[in-house]
PDB file of N, CA and C in Angstrom:
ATOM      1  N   UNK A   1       0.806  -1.196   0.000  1.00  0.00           N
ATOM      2  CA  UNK A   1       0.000   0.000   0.000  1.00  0.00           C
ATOM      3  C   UNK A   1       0.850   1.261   0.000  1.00  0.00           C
ATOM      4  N   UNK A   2       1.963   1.088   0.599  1.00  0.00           N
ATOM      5  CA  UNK A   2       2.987   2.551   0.621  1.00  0.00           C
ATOM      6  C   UNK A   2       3.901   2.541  -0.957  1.00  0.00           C
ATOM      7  N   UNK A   3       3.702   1.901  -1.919  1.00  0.00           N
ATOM      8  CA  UNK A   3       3.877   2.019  -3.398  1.00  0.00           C
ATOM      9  C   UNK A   3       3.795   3.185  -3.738  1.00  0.00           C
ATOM     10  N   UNK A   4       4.494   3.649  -4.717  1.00  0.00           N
ATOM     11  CA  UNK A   4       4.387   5.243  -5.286  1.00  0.00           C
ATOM     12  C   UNK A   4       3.226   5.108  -6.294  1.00  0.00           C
ATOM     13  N   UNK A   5       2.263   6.004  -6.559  1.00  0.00           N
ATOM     14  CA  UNK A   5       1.510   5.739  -7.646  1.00  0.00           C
ATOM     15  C   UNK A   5       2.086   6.578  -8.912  1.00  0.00           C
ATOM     16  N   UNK A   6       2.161   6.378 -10.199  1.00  0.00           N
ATOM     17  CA  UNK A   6       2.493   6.603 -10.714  1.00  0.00           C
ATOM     18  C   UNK A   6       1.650   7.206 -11.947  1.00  0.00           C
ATOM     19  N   UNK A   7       1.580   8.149 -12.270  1.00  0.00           N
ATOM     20  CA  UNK A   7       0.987   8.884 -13.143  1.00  0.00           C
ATOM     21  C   UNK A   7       1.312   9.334 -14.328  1.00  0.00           C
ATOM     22  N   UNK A   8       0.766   8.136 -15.640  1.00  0.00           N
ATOM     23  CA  UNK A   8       1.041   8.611 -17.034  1.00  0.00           C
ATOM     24  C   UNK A   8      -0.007   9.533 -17.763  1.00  0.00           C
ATOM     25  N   UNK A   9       0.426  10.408 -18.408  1.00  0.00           N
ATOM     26  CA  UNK A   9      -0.295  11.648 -19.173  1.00  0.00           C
ATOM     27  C   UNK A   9       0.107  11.507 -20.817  1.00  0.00           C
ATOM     28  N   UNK A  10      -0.081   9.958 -21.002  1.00  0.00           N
ATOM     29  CA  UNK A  10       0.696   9.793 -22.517  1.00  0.00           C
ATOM     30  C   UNK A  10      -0.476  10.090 -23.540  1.00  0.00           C
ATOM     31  N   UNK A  11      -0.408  10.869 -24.466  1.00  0.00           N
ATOM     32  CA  UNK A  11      -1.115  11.023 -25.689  1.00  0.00           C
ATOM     33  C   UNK A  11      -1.379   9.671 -26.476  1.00  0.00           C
ATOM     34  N   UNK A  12      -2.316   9.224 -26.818  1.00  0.00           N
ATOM     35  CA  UNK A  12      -2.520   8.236 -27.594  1.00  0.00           C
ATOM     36  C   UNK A  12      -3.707   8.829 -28.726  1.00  0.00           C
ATOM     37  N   UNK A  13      -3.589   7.786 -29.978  1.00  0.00           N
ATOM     38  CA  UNK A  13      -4.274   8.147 -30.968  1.00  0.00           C
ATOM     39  C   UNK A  13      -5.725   9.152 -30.784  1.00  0.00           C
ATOM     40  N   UNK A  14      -6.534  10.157 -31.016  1.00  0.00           N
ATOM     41  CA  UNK A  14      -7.371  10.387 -30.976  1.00  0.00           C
ATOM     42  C   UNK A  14      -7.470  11.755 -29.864  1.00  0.00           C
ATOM     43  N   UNK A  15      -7.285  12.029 -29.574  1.00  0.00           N
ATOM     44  CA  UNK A  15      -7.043  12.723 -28.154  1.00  0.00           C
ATOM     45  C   UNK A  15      -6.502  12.267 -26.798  1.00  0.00           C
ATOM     46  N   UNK A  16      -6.742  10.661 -27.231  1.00  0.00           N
ATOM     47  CA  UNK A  16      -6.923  10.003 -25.416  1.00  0.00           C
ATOM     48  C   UNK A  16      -5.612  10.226 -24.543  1.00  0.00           C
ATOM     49  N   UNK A  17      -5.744   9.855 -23.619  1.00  0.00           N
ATOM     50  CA  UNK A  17      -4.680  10.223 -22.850  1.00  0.00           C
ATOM     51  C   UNK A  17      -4.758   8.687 -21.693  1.00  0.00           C
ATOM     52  N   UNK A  18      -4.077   8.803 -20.822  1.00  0.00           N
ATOM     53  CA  UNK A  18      -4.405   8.066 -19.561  1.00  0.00           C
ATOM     54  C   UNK A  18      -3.176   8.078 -18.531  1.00  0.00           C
ATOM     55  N   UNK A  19      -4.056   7.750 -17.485  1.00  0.00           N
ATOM     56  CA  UNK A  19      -3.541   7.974 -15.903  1.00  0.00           C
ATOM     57  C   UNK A  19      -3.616   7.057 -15.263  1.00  0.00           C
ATOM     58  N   UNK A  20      -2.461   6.352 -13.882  1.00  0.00           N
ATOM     59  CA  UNK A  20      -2.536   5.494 -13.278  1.00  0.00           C
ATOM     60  C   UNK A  20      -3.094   5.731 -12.138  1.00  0.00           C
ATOM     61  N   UNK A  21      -3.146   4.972 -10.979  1.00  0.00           N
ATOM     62  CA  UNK A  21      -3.712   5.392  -9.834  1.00  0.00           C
ATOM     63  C   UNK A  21      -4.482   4.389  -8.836  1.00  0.00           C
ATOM     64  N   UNK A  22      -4.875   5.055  -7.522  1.00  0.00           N
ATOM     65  CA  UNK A  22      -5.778   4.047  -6.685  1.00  0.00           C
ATOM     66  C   UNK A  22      -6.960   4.546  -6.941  1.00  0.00           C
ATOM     67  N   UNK A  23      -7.708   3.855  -6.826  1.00  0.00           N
ATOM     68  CA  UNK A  23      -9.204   3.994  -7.053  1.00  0.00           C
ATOM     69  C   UNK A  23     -10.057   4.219  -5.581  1.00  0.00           C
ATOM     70  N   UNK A  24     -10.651   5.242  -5.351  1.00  0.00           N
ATOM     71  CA  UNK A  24     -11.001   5.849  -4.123  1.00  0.00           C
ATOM     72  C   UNK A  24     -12.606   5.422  -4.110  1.00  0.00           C
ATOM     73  N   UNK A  25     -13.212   5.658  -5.536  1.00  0.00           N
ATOM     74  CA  UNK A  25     -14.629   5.292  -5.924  1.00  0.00           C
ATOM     75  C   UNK A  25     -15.106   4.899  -7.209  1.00  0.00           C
ATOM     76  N   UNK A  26     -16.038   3.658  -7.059  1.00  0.00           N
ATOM     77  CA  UNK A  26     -16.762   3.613  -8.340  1.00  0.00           C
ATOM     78  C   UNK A  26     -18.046   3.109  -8.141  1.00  0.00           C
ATOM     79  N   UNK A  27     -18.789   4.067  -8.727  1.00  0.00           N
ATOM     80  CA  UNK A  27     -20.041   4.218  -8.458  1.00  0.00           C
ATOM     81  C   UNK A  27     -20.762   2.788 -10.048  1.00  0.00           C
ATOM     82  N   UNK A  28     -21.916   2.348 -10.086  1.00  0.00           N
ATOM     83  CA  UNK A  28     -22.210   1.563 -10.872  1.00  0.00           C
ATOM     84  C   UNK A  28     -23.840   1.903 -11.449  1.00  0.00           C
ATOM     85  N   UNK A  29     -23.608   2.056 -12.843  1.00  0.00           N
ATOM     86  CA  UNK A  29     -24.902   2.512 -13.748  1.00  0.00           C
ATOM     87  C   UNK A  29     -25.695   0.856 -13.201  1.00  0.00           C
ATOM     88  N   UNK A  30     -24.982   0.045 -13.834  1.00  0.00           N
ATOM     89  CA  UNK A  30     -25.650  -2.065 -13.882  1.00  0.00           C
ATOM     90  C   UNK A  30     -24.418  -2.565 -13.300  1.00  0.00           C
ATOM     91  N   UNK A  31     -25.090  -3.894 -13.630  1.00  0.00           N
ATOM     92  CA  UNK A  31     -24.201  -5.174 -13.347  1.00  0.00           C
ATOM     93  C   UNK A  31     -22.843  -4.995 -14.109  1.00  0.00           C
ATOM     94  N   UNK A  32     -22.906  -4.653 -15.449  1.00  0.00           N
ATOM     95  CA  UNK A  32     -21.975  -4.408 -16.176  1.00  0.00           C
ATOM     96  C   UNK A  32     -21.240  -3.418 -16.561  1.00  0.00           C
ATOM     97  N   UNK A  33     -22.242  -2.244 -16.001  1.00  0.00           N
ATOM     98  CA  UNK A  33     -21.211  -0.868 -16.610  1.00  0.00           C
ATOM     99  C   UNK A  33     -20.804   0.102 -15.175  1.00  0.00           C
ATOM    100  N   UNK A  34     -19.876   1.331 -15.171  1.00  0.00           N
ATOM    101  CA  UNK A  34     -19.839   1.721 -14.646  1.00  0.00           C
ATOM    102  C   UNK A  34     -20.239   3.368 -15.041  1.00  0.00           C
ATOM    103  N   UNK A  35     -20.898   3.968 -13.604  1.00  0.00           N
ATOM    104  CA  UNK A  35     -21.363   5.475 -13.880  1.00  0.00           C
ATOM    105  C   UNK A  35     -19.909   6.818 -13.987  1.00  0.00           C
ATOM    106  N   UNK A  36     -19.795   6.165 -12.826  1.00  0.00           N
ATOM    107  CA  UNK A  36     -18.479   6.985 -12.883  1.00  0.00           C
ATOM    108  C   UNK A  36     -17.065   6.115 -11.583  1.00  0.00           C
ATOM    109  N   UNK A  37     -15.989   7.011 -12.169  1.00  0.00           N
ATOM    110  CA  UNK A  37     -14.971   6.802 -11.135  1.00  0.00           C
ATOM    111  C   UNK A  37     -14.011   7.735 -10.578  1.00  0.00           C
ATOM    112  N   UNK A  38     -13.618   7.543  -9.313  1.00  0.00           N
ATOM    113  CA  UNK A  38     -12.546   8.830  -8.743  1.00  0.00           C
ATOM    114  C   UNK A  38     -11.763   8.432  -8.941  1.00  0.00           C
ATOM    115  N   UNK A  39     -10.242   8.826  -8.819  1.00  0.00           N
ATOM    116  CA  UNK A  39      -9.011   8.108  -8.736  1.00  0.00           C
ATOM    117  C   UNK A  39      -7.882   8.977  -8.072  1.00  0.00           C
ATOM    118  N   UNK A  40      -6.764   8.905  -7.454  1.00  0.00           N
ATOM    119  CA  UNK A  40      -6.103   9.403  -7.138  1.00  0.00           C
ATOM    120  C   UNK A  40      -4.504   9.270  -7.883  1.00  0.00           C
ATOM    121  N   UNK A  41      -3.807   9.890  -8.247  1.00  0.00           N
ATOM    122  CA  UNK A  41      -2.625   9.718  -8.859  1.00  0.00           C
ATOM    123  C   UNK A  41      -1.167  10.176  -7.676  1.00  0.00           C
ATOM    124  N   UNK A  42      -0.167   9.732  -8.015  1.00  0.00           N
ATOM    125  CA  UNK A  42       0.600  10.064  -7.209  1.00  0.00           C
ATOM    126  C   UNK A  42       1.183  11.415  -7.118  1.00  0.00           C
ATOM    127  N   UNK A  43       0.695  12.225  -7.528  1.00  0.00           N
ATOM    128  CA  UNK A  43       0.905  13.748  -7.310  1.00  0.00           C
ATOM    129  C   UNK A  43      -0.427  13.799  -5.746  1.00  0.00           C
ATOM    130  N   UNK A  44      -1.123  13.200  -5.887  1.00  0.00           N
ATOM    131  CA  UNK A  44      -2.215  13.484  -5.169  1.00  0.00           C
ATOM    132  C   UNK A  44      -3.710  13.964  -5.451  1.00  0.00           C
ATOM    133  N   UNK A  45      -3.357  13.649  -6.900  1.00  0.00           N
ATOM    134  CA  UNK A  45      -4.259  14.438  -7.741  1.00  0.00           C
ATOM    135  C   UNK A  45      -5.808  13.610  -7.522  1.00  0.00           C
ATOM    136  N   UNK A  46      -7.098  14.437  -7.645  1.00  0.00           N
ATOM    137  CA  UNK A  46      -8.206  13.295  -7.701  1.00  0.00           C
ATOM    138  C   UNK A  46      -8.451  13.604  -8.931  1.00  0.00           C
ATOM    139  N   UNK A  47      -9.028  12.498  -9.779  1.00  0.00           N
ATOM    140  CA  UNK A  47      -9.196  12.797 -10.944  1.00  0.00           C
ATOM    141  C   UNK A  47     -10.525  12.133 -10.925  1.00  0.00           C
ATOM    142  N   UNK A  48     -12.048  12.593 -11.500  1.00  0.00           N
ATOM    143  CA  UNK A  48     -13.099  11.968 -11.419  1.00  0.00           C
ATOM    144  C   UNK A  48     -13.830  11.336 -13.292  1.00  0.00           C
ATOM    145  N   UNK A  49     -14.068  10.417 -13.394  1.00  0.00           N
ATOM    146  CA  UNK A  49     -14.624  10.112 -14.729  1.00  0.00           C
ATOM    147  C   UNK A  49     -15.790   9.844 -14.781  1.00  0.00           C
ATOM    148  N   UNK A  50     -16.773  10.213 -15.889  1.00  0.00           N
ATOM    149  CA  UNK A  50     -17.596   9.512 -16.239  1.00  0.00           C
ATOM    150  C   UNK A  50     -17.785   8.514 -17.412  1.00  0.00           C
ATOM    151  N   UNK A  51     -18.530   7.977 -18.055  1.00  0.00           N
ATOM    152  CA  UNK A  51     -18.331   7.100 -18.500  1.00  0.00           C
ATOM    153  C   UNK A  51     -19.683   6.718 -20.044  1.00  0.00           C
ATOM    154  N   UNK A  52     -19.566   6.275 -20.734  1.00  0.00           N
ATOM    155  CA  UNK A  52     -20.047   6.191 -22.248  1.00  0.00           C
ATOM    156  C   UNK A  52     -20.838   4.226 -22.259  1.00  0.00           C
ATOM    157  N   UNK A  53     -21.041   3.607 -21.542  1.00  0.00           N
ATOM    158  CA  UNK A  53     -21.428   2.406 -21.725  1.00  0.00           C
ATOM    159  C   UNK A  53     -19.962   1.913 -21.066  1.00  0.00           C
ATOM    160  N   UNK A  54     -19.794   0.250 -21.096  1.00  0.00           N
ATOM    161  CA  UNK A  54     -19.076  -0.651 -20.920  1.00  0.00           C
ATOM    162  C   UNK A  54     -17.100  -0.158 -21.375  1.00  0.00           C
ATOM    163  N   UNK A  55     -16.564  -0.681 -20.127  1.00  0.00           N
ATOM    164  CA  UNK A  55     -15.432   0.050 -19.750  1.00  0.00           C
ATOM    165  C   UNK A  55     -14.215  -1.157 -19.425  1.00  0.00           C
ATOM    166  N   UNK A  56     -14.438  -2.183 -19.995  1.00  0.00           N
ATOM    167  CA  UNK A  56     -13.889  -3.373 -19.800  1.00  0.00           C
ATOM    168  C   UNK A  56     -13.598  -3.783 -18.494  1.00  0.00           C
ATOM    169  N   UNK A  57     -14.448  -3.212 -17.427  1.00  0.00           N
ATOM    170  CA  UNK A  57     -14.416  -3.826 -15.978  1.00  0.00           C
ATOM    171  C   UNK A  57     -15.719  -3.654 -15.307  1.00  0.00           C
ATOM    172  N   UNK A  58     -15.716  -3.878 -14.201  1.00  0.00           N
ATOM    173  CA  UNK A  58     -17.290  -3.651 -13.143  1.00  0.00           C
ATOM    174  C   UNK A  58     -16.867  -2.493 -12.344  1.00  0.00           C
ATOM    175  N   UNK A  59     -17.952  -2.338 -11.060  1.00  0.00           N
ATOM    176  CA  UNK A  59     -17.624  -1.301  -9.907  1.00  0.00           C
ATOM    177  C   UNK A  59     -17.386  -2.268  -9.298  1.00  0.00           C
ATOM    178  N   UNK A  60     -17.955  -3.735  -8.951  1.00  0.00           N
ATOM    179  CA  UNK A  60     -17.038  -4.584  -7.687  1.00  0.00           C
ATOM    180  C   UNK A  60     -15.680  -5.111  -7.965  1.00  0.00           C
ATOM    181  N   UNK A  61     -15.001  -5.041  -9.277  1.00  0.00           N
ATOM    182  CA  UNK A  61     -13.936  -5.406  -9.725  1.00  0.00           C
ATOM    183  C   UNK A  61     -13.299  -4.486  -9.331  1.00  0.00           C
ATOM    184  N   UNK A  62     -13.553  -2.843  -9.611  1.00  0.00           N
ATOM    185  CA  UNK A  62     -12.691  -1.828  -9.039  1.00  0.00           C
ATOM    186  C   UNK A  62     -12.661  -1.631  -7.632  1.00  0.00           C
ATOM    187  N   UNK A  63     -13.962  -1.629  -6.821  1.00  0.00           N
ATOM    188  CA  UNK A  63     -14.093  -2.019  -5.341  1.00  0.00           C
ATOM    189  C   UNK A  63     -12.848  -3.179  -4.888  1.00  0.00           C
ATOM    190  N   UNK A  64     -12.279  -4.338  -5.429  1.00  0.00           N
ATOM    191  CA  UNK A  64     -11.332  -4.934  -5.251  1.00  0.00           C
ATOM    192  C   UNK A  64     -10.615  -4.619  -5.275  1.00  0.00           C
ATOM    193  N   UNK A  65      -9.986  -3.535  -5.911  1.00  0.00           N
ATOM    194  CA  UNK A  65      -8.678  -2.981  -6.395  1.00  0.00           C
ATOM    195  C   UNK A  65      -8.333  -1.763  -4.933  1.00  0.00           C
ATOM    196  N   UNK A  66      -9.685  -0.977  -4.783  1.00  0.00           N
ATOM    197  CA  UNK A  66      -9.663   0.423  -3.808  1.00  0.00           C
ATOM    198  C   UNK A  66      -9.392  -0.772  -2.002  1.00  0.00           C
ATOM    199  N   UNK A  67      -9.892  -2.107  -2.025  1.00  0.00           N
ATOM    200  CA  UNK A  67      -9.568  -2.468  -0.927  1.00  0.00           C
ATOM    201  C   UNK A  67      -8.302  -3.241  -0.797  1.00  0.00           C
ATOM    202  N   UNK A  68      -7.438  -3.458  -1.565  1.00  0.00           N
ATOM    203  CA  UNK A  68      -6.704  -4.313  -1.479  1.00  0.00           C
ATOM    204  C   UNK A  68      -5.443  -2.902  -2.076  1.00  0.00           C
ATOM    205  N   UNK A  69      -5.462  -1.578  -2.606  1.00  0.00           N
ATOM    206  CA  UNK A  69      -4.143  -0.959  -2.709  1.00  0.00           C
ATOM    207  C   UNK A  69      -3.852  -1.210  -4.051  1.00  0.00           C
ATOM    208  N   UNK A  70      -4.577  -1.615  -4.711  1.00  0.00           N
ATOM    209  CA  UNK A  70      -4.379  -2.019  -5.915  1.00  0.00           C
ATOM    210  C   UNK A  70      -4.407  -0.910  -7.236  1.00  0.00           C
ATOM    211  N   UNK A  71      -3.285  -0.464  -8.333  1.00  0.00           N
ATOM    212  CA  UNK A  71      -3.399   0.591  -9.002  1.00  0.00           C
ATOM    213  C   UNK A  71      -4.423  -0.009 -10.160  1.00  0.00           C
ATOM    214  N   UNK A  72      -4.837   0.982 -10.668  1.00  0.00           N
ATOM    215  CA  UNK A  72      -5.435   0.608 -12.271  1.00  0.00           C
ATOM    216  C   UNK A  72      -5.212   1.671 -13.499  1.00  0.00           C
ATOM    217  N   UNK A  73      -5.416   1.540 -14.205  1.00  0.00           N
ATOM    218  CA  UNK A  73      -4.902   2.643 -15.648  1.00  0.00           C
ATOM    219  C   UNK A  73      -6.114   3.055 -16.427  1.00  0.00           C
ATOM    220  N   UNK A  74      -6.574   4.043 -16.431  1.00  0.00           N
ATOM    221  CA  UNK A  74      -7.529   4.400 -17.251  1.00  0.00           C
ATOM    222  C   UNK A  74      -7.274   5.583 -18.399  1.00  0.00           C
ATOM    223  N   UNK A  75      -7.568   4.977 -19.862  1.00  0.00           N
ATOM    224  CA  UNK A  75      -7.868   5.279 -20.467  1.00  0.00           C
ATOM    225  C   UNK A  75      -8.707   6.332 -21.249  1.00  0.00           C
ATOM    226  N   UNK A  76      -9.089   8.183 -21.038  1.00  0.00           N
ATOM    227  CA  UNK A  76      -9.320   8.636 -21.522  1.00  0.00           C
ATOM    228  C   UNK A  76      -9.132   9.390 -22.389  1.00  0.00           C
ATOM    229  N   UNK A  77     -10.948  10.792 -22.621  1.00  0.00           N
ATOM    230  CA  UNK A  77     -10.445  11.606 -23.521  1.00  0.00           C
ATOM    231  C   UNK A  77     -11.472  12.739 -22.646  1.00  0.00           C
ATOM    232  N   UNK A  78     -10.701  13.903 -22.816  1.00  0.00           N
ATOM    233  CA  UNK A  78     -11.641  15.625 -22.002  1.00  0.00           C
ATOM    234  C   UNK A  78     -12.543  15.420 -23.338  1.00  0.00           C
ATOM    235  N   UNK A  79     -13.582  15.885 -22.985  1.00  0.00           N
ATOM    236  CA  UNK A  79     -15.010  16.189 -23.645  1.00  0.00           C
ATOM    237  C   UNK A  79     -15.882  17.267 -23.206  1.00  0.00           C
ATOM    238  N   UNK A  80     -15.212  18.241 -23.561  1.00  0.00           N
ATOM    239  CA  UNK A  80     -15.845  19.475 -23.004  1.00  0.00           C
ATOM    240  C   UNK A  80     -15.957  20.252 -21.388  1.00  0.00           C
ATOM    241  N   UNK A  81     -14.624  19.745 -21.452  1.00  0.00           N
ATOM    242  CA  UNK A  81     -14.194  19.515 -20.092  1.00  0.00           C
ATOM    243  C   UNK A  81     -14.270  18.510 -18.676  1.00  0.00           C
ATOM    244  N   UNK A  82     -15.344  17.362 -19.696  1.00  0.00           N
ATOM    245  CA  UNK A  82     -15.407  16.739 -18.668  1.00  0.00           C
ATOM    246  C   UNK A  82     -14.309  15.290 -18.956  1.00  0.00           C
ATOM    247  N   UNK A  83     -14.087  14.526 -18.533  1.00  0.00           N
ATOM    248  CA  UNK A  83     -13.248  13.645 -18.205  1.00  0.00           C
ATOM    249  C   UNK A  83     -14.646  12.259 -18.731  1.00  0.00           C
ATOM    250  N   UNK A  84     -13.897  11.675 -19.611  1.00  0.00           N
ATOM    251  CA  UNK A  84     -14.951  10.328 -19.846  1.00  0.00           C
ATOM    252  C   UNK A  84     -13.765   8.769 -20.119  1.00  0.00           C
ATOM    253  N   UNK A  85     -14.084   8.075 -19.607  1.00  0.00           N
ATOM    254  CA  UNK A  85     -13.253   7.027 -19.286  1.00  0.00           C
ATOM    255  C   UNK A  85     -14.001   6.215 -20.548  1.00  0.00           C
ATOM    256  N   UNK A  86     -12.955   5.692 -21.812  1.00  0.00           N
ATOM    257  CA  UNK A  86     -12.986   4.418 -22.874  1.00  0.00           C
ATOM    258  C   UNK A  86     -12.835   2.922 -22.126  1.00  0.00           C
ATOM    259  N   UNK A  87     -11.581   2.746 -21.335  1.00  0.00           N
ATOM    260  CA  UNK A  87     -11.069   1.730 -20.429  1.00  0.00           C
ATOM    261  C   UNK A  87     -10.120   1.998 -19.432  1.00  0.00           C
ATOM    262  N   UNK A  88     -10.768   0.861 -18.693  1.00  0.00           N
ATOM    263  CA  UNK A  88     -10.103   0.660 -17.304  1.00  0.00           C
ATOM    264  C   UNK A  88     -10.259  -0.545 -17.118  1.00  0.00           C
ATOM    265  N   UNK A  89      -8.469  -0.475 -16.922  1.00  0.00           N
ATOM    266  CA  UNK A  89      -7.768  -1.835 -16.452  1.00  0.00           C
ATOM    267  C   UNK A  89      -6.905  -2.041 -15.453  1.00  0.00           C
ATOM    268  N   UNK A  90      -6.209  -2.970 -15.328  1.00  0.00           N
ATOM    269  CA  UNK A  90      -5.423  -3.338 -13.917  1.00  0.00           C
ATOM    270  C   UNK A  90      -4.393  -2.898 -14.410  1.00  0.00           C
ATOM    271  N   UNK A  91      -3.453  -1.928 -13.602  1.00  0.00           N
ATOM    272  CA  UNK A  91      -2.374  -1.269 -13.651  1.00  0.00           C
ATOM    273  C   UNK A  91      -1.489  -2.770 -14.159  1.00  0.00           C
ATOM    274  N   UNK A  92      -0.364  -2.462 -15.087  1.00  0.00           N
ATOM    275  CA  UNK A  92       0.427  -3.671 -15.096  1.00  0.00           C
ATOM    276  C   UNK A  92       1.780  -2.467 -14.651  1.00  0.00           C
ATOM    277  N   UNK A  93       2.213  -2.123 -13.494  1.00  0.00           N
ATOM    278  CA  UNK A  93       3.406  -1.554 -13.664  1.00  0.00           C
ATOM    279  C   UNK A  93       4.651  -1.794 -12.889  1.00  0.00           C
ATOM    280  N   UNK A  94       5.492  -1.974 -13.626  1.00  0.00           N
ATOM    281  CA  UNK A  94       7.036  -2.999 -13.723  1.00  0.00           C
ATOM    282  C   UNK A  94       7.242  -2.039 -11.945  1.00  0.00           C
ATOM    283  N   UNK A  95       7.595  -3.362 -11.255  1.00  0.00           N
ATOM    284  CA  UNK A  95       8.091  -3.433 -10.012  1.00  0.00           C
ATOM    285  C   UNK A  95       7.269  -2.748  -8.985  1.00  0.00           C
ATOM    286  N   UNK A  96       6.412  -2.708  -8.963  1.00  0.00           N
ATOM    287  CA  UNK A  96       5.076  -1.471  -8.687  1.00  0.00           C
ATOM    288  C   UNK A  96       4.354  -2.655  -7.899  1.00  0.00           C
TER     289      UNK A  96
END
């Protein structure tokens, strides 16, 4: 849990961008999608998303991640200033 979180701001095709982080909240539209999510990055930053349909995970999958210290990587793009999450996945990061 005392891991550095690590925070990428890499440009990818299209606008997207994405950020690593612990997951503080995720709220759930269904069974399958999520409404939105908070996240924290290792600056300290909170970063909040919402979301477009299916996000290649659940809210109890991310609920696993916020209890156990676990980072994840999400995948967006700003949309009029708001923050909308494509995907979110399990952080894979080397020695982390």
């Amino acid at each position: 849990m005392g891991a550095a979180l690590i925070l990428v701001a890499v440009a990818c095709g299209g606008g997207e961008k994405q950020v690593t982080g612990l997951v503080l909240a995720a709220v759930e539209r269904s069974i399958t999608e999520i409404e939105s999510l908070r996240l924290r990055d290792d600056e300290g930053r909170i970063w909040e998303f919402s979301t477009r349909g299916p996000v290649g995970t659940t809210a109890a999958h991310l609920r696993q991640h916020q209890l156990a210290g676990e980072k994840v990587l999400v995948t967006y793009r700003n949309e009029d200033g708001r923050l909308v999450a494509s995907d979110i996945r399990d952080a894979d990061i080397p020695g982390g």
